[in-house]
PDB file of N, CA and C in Angstrom:
ATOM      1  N   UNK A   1     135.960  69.191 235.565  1.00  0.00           N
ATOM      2  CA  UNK A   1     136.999  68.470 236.246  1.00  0.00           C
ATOM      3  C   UNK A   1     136.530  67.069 236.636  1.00  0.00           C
ATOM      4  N   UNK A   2     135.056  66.870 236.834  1.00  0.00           N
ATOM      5  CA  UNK A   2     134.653  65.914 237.203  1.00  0.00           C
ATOM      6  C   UNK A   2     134.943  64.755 235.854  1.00  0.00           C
ATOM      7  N   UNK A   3     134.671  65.559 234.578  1.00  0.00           N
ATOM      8  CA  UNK A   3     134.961  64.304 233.712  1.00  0.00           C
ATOM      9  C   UNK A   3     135.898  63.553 233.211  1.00  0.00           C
ATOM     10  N   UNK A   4     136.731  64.467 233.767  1.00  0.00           N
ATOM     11  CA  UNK A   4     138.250  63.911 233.699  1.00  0.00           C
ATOM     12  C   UNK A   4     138.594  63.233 234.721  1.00  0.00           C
ATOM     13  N   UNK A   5     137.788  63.494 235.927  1.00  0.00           N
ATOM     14  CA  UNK A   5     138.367  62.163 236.851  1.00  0.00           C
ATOM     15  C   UNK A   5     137.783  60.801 236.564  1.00  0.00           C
ATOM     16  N   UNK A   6     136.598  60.756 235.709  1.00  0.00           N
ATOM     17  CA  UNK A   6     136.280  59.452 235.139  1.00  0.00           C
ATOM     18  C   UNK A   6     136.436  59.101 234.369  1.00  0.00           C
ATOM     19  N   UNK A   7     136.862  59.694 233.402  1.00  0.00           N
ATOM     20  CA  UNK A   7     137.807  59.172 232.345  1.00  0.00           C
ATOM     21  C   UNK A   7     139.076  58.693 232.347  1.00  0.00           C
ATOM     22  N   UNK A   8     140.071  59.535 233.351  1.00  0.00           N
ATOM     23  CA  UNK A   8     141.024  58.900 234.244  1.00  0.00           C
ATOM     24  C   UNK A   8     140.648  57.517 234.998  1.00  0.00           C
ATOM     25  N   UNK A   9     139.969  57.521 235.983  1.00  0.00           N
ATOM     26  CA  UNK A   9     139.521  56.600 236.613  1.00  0.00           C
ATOM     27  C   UNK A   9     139.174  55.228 235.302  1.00  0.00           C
ATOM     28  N   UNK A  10     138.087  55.455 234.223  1.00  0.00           N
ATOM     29  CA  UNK A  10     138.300  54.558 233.515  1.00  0.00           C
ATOM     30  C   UNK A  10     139.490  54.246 232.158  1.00  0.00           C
ATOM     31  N   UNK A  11     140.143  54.716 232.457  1.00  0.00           N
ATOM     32  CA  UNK A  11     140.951  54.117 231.784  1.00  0.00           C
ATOM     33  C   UNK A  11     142.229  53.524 232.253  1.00  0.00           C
ATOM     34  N   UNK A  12     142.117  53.198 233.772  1.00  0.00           N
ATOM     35  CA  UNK A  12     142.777  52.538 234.798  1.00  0.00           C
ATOM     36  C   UNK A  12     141.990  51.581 235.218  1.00  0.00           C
ATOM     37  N   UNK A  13     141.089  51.254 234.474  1.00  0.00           N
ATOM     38  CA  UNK A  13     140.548  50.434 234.998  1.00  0.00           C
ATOM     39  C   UNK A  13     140.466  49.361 234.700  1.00  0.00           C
ATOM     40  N   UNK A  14     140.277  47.954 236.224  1.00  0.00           N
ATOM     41  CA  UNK A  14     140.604  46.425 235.998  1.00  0.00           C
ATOM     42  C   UNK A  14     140.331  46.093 234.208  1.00  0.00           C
ATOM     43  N   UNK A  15     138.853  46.324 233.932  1.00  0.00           N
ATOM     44  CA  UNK A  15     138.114  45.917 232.838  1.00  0.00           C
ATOM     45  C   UNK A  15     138.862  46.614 231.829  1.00  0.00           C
ATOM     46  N   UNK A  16     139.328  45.910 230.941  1.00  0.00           N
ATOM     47  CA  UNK A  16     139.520  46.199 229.537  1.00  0.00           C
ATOM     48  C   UNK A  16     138.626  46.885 229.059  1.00  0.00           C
ATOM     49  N   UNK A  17     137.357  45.890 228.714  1.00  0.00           N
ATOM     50  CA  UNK A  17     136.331  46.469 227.886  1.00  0.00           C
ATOM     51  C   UNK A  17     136.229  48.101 228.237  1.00  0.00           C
ATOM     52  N   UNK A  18     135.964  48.882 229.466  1.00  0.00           N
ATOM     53  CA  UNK A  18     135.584  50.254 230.052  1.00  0.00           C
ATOM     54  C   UNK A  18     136.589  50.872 229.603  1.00  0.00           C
ATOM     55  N   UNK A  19     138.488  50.093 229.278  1.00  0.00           N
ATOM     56  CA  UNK A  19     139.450  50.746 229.232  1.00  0.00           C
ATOM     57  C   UNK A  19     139.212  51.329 227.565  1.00  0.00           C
ATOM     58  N   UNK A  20     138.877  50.507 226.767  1.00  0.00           N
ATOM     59  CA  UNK A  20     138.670  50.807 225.250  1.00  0.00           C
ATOM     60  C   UNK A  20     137.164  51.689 225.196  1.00  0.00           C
ATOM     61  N   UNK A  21     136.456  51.507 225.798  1.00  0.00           N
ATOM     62  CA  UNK A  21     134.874  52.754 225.871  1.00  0.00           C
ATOM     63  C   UNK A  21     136.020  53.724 226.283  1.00  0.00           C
ATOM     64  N   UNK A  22     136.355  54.007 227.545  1.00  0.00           N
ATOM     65  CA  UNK A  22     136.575  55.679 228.007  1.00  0.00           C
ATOM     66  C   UNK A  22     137.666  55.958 226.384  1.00  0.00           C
ATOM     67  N   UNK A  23     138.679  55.114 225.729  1.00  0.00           N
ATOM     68  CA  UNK A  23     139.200  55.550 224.652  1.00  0.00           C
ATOM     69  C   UNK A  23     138.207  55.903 223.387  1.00  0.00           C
ATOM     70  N   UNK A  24     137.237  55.478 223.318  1.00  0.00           N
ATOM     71  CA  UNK A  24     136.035  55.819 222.505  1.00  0.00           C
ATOM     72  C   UNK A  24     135.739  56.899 222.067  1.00  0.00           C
ATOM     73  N   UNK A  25     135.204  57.192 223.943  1.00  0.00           N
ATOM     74  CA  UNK A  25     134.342  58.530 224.186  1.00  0.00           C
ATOM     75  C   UNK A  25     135.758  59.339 223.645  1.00  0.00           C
ATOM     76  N   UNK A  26     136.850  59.625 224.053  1.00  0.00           N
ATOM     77  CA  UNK A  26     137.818  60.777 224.019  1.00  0.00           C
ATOM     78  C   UNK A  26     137.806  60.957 222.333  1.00  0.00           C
ATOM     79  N   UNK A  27     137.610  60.010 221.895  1.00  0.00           N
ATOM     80  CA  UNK A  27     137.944  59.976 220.385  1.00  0.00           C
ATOM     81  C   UNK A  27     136.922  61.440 219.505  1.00  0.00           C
ATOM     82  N   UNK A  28     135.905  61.927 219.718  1.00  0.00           N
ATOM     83  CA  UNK A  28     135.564  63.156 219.216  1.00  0.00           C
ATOM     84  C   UNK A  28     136.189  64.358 220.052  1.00  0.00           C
ATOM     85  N   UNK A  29     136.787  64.180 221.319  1.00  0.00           N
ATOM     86  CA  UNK A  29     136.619  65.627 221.729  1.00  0.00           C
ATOM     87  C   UNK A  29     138.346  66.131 221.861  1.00  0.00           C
ATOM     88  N   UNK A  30     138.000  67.270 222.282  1.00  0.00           N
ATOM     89  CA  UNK A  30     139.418  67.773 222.536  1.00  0.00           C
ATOM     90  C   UNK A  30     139.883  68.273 223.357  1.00  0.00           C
ATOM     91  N   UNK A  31     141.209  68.879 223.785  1.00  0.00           N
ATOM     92  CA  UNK A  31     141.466  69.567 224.441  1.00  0.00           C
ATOM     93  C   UNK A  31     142.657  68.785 225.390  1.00  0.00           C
ATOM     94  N   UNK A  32     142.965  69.095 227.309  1.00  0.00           N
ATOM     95  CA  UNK A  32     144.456  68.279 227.388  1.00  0.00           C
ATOM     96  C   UNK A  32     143.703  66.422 227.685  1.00  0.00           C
ATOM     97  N   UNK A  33     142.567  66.059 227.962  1.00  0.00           N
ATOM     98  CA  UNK A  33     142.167  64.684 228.782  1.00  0.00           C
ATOM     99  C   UNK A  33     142.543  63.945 227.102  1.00  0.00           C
ATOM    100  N   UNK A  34     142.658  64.417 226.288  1.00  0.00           N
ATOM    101  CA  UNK A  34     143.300  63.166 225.361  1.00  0.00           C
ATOM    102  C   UNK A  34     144.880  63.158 225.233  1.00  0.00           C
ATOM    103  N   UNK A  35     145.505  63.741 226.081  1.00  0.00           N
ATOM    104  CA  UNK A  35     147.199  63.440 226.735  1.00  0.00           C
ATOM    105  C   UNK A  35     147.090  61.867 226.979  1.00  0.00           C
ATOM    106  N   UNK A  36     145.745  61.759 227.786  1.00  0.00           N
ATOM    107  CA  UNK A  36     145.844  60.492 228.028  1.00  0.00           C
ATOM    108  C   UNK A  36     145.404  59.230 227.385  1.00  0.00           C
ATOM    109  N   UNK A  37     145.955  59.250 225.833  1.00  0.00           N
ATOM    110  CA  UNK A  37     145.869  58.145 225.056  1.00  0.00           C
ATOM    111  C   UNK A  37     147.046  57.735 225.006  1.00  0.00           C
ATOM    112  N   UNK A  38     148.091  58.534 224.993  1.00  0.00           N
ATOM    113  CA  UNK A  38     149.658  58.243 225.295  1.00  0.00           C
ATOM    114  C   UNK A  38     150.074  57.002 226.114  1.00  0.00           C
ATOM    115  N   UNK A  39     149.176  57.070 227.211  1.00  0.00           N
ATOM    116  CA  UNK A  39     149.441  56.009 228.398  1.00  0.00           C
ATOM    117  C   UNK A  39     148.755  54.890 227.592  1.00  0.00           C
ATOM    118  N   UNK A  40     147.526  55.120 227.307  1.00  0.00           N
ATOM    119  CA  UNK A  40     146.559  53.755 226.856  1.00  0.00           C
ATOM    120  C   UNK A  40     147.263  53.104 225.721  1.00  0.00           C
ATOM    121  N   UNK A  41     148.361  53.426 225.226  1.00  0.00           N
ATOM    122  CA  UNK A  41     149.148  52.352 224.517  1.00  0.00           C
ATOM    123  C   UNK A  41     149.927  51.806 224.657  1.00  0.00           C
ATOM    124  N   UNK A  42     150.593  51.907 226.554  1.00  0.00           N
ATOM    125  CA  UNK A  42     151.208  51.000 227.195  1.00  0.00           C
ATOM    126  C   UNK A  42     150.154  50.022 227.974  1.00  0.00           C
ATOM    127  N   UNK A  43     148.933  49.854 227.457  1.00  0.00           N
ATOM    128  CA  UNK A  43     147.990  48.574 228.143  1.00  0.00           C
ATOM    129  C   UNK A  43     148.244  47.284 227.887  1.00  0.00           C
ATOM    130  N   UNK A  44     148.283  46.453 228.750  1.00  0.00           N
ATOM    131  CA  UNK A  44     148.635  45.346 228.299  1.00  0.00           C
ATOM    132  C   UNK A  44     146.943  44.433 227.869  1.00  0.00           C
ATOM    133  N   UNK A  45     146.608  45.043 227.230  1.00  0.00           N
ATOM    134  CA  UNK A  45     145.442  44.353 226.474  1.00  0.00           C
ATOM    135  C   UNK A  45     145.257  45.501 224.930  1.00  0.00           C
ATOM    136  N   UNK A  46     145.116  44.184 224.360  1.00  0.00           N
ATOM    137  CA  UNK A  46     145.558  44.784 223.142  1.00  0.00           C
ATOM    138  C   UNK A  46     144.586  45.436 222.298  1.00  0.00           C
ATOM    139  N   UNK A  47     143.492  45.311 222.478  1.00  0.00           N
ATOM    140  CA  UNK A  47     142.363  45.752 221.904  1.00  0.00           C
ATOM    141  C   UNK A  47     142.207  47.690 222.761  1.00  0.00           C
ATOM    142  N   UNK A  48     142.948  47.621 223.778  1.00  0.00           N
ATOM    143  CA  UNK A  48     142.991  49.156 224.236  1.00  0.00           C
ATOM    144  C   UNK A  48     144.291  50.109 223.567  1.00  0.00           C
ATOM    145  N   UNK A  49     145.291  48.958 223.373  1.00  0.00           N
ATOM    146  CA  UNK A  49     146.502  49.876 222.865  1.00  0.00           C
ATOM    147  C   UNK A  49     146.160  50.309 221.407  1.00  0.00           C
ATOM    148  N   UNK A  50     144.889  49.002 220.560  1.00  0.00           N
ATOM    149  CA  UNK A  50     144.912  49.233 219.269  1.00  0.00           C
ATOM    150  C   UNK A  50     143.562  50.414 219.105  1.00  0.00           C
ATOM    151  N   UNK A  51     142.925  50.586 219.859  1.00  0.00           N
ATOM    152  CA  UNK A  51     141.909  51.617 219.882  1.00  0.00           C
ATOM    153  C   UNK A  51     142.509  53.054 220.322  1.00  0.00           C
ATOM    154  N   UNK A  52     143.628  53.132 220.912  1.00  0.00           N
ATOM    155  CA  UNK A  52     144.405  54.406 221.514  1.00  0.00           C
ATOM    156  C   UNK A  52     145.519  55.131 220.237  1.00  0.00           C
ATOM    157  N   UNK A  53     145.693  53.825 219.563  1.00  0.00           N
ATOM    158  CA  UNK A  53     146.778  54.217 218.327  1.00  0.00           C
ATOM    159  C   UNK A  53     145.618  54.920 217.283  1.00  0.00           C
ATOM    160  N   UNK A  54     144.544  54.179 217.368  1.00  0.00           N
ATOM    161  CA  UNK A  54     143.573  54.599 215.966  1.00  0.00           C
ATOM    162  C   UNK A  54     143.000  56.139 216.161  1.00  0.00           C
ATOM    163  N   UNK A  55     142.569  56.257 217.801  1.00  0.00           N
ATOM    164  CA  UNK A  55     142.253  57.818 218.206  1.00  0.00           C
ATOM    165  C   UNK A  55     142.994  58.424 218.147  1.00  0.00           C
ATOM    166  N   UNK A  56     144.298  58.544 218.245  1.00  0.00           N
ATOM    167  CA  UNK A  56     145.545  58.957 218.382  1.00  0.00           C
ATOM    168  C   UNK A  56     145.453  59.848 216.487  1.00  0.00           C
ATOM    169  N   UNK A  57     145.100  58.737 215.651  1.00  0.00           N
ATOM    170  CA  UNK A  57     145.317  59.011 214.458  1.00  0.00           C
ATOM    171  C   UNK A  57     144.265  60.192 214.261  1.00  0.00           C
ATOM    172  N   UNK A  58     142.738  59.012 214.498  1.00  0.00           N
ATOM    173  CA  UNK A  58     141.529  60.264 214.243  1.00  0.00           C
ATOM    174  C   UNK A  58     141.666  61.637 214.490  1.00  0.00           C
ATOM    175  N   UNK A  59     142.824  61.737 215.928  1.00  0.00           N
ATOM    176  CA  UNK A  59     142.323  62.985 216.503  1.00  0.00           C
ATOM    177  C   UNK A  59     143.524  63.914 215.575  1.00  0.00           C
ATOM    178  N   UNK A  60     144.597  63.053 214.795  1.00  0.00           N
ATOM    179  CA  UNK A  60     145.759  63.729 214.094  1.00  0.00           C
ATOM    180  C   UNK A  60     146.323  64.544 215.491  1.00  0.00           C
ATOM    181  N   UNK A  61     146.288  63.670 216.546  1.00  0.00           N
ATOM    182  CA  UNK A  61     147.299  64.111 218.303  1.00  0.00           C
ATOM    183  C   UNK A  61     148.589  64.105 217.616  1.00  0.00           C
ATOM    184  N   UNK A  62     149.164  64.934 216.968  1.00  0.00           N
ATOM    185  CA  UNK A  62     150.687  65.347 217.207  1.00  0.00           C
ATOM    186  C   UNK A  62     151.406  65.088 218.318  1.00  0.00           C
ATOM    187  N   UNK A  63     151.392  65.229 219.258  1.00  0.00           N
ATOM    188  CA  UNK A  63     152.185  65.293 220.506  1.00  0.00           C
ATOM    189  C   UNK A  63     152.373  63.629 220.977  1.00  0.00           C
ATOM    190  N   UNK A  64     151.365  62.907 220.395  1.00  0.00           N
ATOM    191  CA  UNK A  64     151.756  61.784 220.436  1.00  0.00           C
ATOM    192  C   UNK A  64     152.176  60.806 219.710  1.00  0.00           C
ATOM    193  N   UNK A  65     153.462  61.477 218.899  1.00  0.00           N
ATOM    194  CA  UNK A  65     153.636  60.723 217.755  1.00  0.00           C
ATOM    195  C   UNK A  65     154.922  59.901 218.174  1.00  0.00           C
ATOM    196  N   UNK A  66     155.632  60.179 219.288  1.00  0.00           N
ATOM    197  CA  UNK A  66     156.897  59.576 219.733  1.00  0.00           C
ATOM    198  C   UNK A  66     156.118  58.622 219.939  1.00  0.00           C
ATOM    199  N   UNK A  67     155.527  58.455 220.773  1.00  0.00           N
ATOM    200  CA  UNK A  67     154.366  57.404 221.656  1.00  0.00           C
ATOM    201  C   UNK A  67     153.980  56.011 220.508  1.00  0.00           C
ATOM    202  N   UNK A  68     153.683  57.313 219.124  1.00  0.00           N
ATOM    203  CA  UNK A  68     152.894  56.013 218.657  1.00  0.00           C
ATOM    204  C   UNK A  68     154.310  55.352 217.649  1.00  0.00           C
ATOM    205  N   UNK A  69     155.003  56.217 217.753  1.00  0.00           N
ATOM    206  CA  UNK A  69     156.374  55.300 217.021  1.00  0.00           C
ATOM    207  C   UNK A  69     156.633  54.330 217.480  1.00  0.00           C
ATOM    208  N   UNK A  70     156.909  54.339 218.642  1.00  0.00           N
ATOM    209  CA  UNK A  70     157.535  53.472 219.842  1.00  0.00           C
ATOM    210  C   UNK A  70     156.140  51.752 219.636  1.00  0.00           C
ATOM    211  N   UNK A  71     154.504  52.240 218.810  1.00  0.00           N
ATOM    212  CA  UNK A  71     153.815  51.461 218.444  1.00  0.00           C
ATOM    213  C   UNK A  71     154.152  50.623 217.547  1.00  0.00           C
ATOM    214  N   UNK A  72     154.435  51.414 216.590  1.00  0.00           N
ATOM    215  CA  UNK A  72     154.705  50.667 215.209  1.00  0.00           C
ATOM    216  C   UNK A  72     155.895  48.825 215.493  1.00  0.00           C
ATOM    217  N   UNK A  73     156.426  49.229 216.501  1.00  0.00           N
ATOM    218  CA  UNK A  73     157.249  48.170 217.155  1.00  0.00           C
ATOM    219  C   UNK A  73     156.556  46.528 218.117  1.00  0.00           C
ATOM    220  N   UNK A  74     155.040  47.410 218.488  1.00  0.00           N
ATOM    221  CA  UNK A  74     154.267  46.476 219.231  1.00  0.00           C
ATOM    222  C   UNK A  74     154.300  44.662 219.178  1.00  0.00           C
ATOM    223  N   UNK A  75     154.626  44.233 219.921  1.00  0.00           N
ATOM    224  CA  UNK A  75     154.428  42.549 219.628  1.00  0.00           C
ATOM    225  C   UNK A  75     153.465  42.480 219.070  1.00  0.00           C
ATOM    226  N   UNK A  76     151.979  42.810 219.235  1.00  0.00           N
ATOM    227  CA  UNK A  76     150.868  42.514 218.055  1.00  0.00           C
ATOM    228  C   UNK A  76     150.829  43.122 217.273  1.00  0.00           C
ATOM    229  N   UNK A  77     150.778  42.292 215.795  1.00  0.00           N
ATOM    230  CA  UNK A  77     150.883  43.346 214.517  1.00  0.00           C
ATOM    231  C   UNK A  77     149.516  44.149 214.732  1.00  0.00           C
ATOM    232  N   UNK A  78     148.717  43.722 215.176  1.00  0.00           N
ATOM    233  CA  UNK A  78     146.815  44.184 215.053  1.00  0.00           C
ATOM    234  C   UNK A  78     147.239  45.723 215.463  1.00  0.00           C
ATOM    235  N   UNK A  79     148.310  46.333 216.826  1.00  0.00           N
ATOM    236  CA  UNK A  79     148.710  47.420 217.428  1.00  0.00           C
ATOM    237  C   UNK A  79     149.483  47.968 216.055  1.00  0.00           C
ATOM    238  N   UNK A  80     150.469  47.237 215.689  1.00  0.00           N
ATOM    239  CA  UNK A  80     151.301  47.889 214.805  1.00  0.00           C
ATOM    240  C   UNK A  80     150.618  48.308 213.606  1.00  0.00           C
ATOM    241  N   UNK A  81     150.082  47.638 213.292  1.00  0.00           N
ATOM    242  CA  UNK A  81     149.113  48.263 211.848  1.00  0.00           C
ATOM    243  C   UNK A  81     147.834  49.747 212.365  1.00  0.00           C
ATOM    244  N   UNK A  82     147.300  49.707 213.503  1.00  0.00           N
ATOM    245  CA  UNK A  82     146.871  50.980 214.152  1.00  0.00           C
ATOM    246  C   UNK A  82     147.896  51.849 214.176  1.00  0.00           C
ATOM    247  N   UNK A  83     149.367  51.696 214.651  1.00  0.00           N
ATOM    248  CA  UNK A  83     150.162  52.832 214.955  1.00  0.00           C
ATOM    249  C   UNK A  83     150.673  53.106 213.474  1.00  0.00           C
ATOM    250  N   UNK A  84     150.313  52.509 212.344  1.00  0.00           N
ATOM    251  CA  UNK A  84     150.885  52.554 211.206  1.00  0.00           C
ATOM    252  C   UNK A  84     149.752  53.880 210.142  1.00  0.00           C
ATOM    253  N   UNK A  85     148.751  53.619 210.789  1.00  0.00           N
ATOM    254  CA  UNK A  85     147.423  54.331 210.377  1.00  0.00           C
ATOM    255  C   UNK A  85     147.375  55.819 211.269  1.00  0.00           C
ATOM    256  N   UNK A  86     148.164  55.783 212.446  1.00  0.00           N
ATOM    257  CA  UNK A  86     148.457  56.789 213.085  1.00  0.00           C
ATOM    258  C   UNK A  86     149.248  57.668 212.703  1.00  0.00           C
ATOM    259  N   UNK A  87     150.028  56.969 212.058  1.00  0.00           N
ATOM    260  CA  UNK A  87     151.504  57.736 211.108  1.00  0.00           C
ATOM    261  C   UNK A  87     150.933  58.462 210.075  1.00  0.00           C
ATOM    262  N   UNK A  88     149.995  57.697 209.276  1.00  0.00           N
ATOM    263  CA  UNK A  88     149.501  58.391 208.401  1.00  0.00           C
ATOM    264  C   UNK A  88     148.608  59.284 208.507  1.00  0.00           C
ATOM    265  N   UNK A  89     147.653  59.580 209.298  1.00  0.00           N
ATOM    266  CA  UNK A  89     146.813  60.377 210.047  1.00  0.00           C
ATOM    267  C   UNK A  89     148.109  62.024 210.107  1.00  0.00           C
ATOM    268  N   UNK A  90     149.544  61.371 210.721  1.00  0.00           N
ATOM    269  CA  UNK A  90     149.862  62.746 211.139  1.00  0.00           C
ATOM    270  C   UNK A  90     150.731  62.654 210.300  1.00  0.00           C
ATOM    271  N   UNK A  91     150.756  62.662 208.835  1.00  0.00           N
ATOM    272  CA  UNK A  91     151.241  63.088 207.844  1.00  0.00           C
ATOM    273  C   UNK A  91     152.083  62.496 207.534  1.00  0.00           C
ATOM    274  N   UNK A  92     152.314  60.805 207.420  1.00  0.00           N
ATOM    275  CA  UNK A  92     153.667  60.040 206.924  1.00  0.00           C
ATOM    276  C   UNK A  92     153.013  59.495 206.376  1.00  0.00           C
ATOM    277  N   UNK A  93     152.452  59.659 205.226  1.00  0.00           N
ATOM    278  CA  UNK A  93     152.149  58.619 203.887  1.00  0.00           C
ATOM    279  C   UNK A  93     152.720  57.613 203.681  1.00  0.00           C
ATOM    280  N   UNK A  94     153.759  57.718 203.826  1.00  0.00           N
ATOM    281  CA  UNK A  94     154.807  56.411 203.304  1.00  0.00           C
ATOM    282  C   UNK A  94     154.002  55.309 204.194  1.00  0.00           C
ATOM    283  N   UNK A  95     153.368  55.370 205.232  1.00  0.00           N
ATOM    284  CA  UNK A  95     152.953  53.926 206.374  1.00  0.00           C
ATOM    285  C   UNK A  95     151.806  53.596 205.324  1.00  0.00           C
ATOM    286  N   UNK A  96     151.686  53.798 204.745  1.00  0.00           N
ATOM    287  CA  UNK A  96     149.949  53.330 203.691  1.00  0.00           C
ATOM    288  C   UNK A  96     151.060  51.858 203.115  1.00  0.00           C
ATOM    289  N   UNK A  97     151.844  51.883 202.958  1.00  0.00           N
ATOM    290  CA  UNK A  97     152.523  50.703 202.587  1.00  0.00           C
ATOM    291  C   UNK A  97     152.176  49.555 203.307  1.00  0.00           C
ATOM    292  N   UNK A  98     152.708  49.645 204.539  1.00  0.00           N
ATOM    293  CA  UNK A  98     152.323  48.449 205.785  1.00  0.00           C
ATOM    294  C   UNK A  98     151.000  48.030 205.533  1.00  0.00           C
ATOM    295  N   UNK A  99     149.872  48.882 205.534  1.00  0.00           N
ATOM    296  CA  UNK A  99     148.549  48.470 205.504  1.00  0.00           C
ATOM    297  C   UNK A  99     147.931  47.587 204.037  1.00  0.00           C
ATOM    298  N   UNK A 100     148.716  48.001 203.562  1.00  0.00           N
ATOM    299  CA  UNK A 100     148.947  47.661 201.710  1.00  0.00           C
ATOM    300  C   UNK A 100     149.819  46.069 201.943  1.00  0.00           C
ATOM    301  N   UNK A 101     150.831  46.183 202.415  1.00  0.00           N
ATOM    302  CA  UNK A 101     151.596  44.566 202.583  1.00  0.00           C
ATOM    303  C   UNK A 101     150.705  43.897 203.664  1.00  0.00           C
ATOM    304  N   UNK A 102     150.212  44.349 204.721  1.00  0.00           N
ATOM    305  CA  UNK A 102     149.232  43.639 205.699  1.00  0.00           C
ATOM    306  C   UNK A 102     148.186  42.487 204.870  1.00  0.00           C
ATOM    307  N   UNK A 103     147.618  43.657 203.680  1.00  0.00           N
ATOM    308  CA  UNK A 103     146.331  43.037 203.267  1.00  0.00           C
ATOM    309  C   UNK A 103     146.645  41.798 202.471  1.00  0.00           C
ATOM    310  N   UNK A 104     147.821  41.985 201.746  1.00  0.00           N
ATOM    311  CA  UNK A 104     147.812  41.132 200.400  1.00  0.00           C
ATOM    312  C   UNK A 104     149.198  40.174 201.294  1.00  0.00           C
ATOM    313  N   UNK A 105     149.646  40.128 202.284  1.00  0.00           N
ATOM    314  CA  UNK A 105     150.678  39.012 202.399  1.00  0.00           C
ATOM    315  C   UNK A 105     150.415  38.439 204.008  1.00  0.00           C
ATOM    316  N   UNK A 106     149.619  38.769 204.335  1.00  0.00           N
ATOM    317  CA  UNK A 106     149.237  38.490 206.335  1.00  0.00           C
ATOM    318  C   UNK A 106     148.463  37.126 205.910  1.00  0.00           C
ATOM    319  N   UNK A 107     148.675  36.187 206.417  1.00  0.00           N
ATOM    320  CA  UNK A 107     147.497  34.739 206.381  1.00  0.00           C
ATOM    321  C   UNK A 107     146.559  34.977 207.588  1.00  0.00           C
ATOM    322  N   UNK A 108     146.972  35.764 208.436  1.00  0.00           N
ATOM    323  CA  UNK A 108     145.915  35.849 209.246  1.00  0.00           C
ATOM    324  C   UNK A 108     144.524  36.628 209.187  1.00  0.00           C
ATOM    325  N   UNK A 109     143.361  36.303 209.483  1.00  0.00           N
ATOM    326  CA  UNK A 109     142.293  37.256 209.048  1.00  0.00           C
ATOM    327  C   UNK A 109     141.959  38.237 209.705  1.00  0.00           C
ATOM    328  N   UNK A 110     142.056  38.447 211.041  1.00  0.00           N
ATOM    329  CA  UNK A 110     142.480  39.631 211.992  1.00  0.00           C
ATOM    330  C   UNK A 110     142.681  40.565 211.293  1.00  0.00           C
ATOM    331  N   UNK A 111     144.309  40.639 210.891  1.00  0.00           N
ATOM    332  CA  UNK A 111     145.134  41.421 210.540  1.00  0.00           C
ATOM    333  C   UNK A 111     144.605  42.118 209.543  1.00  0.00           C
ATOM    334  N   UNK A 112     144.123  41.136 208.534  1.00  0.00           N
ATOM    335  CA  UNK A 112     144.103  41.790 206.876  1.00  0.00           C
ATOM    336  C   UNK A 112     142.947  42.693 207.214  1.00  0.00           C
ATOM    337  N   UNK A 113     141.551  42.093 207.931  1.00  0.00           N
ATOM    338  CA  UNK A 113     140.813  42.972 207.725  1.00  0.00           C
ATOM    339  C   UNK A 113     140.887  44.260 208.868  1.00  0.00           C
ATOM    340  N   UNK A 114     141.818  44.519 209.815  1.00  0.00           N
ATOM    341  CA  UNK A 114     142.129  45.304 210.695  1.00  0.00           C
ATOM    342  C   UNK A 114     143.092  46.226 209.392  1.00  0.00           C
ATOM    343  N   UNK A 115     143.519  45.952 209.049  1.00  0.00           N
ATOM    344  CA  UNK A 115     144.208  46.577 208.010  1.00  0.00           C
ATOM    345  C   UNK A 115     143.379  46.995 206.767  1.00  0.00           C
ATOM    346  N   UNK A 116     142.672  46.681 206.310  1.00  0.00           N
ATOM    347  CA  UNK A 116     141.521  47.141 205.078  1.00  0.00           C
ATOM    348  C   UNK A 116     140.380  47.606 205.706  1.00  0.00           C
ATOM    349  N   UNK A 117     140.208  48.067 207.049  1.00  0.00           N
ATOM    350  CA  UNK A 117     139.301  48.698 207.993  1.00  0.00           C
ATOM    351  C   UNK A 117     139.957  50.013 208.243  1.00  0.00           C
ATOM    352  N   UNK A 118     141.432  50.018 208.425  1.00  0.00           N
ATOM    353  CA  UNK A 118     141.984  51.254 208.714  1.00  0.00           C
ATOM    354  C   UNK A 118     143.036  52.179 207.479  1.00  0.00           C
TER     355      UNK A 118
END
């Protein structure tokens, strides 16, 4: 119980950076404390929402697939191309497209290689 109050605790927390580690650590394990990646993709720092969509995928979290729909919409494409890799993780092939148009039509370099990374 204790590790869930610090994992809770960090992923409320001021610091970004601690907010994307505690999403890290959750990323091998299982059980209910990864419910709370759901929330970590309403962060308003984007490097936590795009690390919460990608665990989301790794972990193939079903239960958070409304969550990561509601991603695919994100003002930063960097989020949307994670929640797009999330889709595919929980069985929508068809999103391999996005990551496929990301690479070959995005001018930005972010993107393409956030997209040929995932």
């Amino acid at each position: 119980m204790e590790a869930y109050k610090i994992i809770n605790e960090s992923l409320s927390s001021d610091n970004p950076v601690i907010r994307v580690n505690a999403i890290e650590f959750l990323l091998p394990r299982n059980g209910k404390i990864i419910c709370l990646l759901s929330k970590a993709l309403q962060d308003p720092y984007v490097p936590v929402r795009f690390a919460a969509a990608v665990a989301i995928g790794e972990m193939q979290y079903t239960p958070a697939a409304n969550a990561i729909n509601q991603s695919l919409r994100d003002r930063d494409p960097n989020v949307a191309i994670a929640a797009s890799y999330a889709m595919i993780r929980l069985d929508y092939p068809e999103y391999i497209q996005v990551l496929r148009d990301s690479i070959i039509n995005s001018n930005n370099k972010t993107i393409k290689a956030n997209s040929a990374l995932l």
